[in-house]
C-alpha atoms as a PDB file:
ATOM      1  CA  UNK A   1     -27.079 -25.505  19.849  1.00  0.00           C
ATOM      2  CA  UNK A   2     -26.551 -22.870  22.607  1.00  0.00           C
ATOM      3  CA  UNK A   3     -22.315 -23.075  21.908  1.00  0.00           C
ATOM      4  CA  UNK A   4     -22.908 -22.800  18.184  1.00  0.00           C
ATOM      5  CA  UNK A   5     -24.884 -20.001  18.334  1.00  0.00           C
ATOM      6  CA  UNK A   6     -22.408 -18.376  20.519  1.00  0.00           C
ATOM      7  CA  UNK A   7     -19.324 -19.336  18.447  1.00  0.00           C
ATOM      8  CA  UNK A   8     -21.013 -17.694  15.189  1.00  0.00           C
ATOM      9  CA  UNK A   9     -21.770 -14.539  17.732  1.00  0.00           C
ATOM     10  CA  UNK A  10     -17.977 -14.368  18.956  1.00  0.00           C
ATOM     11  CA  UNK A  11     -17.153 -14.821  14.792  1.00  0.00           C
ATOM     12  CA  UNK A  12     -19.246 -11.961  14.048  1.00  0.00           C
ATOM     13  CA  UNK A  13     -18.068  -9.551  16.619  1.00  0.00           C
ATOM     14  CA  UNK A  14     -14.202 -10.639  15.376  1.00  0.00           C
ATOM     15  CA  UNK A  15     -14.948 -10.075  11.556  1.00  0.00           C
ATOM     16  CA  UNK A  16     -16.524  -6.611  12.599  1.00  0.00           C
ATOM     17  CA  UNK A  17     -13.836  -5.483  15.008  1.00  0.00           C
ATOM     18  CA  UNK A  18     -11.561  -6.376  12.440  1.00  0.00           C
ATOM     19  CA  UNK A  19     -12.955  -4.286   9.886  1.00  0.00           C
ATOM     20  CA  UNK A  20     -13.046  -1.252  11.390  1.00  0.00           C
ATOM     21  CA  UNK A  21      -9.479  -1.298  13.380  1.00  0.00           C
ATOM     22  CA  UNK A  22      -7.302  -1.312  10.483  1.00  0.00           C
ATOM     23  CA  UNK A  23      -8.505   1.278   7.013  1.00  0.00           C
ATOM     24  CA  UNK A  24      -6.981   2.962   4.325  1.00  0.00           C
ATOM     25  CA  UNK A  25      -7.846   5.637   1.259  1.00  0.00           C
ATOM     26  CA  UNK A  26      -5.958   6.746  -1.695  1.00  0.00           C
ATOM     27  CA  UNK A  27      -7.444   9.060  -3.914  1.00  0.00           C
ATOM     28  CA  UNK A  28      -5.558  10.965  -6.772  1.00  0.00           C
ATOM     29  CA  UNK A  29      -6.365  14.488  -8.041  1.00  0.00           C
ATOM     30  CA  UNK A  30      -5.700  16.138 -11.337  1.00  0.00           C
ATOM     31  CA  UNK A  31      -5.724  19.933 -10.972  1.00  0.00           C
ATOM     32  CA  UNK A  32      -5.996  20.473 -14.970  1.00  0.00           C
ATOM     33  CA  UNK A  33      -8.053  19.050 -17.911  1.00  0.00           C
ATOM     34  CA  UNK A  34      -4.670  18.455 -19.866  1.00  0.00           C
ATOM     35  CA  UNK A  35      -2.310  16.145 -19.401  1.00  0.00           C
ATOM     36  CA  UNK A  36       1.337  17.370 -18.605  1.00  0.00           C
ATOM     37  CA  UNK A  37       3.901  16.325 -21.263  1.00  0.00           C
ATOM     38  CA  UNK A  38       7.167  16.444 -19.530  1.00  0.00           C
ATOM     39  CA  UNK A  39      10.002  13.711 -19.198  1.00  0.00           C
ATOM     40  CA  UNK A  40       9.450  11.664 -15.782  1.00  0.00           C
ATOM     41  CA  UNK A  41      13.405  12.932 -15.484  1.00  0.00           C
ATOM     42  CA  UNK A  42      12.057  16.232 -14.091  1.00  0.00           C
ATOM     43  CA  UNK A  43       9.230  15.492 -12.089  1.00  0.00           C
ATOM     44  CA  UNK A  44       9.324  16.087  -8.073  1.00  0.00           C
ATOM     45  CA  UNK A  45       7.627  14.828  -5.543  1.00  0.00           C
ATOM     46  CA  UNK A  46       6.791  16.392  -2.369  1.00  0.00           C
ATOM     47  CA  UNK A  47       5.254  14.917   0.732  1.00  0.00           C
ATOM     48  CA  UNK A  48       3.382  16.473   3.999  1.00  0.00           C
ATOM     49  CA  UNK A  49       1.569  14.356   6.669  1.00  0.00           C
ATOM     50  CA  UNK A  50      -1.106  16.035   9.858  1.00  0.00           C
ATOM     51  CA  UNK A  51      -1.873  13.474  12.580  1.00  0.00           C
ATOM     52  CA  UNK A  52      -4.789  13.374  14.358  1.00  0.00           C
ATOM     53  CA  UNK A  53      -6.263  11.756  17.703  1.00  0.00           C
ATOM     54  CA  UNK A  54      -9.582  11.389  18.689  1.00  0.00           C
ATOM     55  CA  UNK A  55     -10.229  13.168  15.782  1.00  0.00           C
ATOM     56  CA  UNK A  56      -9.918  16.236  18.364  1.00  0.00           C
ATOM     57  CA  UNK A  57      -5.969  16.745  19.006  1.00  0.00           C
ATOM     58  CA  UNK A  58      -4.479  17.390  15.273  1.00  0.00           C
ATOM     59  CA  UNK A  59      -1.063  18.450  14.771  1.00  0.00           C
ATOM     60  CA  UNK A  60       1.357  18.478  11.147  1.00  0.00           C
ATOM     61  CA  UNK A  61       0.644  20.730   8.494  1.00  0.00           C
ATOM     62  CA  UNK A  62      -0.371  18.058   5.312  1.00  0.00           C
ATOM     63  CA  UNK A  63      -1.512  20.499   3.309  1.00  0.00           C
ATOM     64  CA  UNK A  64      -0.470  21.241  -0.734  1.00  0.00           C
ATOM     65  CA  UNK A  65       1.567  24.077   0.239  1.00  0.00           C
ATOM     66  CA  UNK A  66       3.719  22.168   2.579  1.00  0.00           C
ATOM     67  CA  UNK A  67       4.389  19.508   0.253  1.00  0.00           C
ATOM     68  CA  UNK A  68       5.407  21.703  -2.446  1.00  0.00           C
ATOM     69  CA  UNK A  69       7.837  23.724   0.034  1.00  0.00           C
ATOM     70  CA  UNK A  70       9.572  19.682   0.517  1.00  0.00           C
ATOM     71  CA  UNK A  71       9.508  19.041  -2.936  1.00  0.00           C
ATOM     72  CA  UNK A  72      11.090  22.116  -4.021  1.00  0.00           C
ATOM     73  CA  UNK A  73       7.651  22.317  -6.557  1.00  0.00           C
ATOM     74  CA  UNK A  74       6.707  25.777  -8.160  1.00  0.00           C
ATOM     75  CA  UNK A  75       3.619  24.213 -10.834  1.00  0.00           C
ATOM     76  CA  UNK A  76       1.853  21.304  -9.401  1.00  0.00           C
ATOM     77  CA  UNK A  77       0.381  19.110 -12.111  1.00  0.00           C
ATOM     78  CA  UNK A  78      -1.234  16.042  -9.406  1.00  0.00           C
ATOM     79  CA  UNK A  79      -2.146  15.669  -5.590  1.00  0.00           C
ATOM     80  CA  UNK A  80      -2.674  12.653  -4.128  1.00  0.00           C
ATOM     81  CA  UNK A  81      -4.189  11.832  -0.845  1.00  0.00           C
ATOM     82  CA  UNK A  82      -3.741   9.208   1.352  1.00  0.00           C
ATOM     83  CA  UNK A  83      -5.392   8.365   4.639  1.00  0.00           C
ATOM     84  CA  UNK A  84      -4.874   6.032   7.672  1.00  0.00           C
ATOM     85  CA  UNK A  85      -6.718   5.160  10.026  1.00  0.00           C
ATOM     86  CA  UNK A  86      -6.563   2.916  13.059  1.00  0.00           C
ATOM     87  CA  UNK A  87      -9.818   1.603  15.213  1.00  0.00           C
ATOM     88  CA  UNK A  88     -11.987   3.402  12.671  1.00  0.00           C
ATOM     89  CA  UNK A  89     -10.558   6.878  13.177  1.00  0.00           C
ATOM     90  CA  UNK A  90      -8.951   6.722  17.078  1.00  0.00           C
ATOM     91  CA  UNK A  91      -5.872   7.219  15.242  1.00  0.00           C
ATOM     92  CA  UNK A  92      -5.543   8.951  11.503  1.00  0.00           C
ATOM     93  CA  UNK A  93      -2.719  10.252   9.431  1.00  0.00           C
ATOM     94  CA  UNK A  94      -3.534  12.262   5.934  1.00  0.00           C
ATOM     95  CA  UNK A  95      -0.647  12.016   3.672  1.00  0.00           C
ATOM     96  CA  UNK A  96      -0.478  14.546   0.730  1.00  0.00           C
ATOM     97  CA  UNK A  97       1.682  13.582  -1.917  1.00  0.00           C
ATOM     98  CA  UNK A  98       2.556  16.162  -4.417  1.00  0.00           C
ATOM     99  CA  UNK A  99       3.923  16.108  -8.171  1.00  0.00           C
ATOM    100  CA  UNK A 100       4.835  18.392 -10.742  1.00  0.00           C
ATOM    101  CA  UNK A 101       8.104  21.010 -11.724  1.00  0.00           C
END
């Protein structure tokens, strides 16, 4: 009884250390009520990542206006965010993807 209770114990602590070393987040944005009508020929996308560790030492610039500067974008019509995290925040990187003309 004693090793089965133990084995379940060592199953638990694995199923719960494995859900919080690995997580991701998308989440997408529209900055306007309408929809854009626009070929997909002439859309851009533009991209900017910030790092951080600890969640105390943060570096990159992932905001909007850095991924319109490396898309080339002047009107944004979505932003997407995406986050990534590693042992439940240890280690995260913040992707902002940008789209629009």
């Amino acid at each position: 009884m004693k090793k089965m209770t133990f084995t379940a114990g060592i199953l638990a602590v694995m199923l719960v250390f494995g859900m919080v070393m690995l997580t991701s987040c998308a989440s997408t944005q529209a900055l306007t009520a309408t929809s854009v009508t626009a070929s997909t020929d002439t859309v851009r996308t533009g991209t900017a990542s910030n790092f951080s560790l600890f969640g105390m030492f943060l570096w990159g610039d992932g905001g909007i206006h850095a991924a319109k500067i490396d898309g080339n974008i002047s009107t944004v019509s979505t932003v997407d965010v995406n986050t990534f995290r590693i042992f439940g925040g240890l280690f995260q990187r913040q992707t902002t993807i940008v789209r629009g003309y």
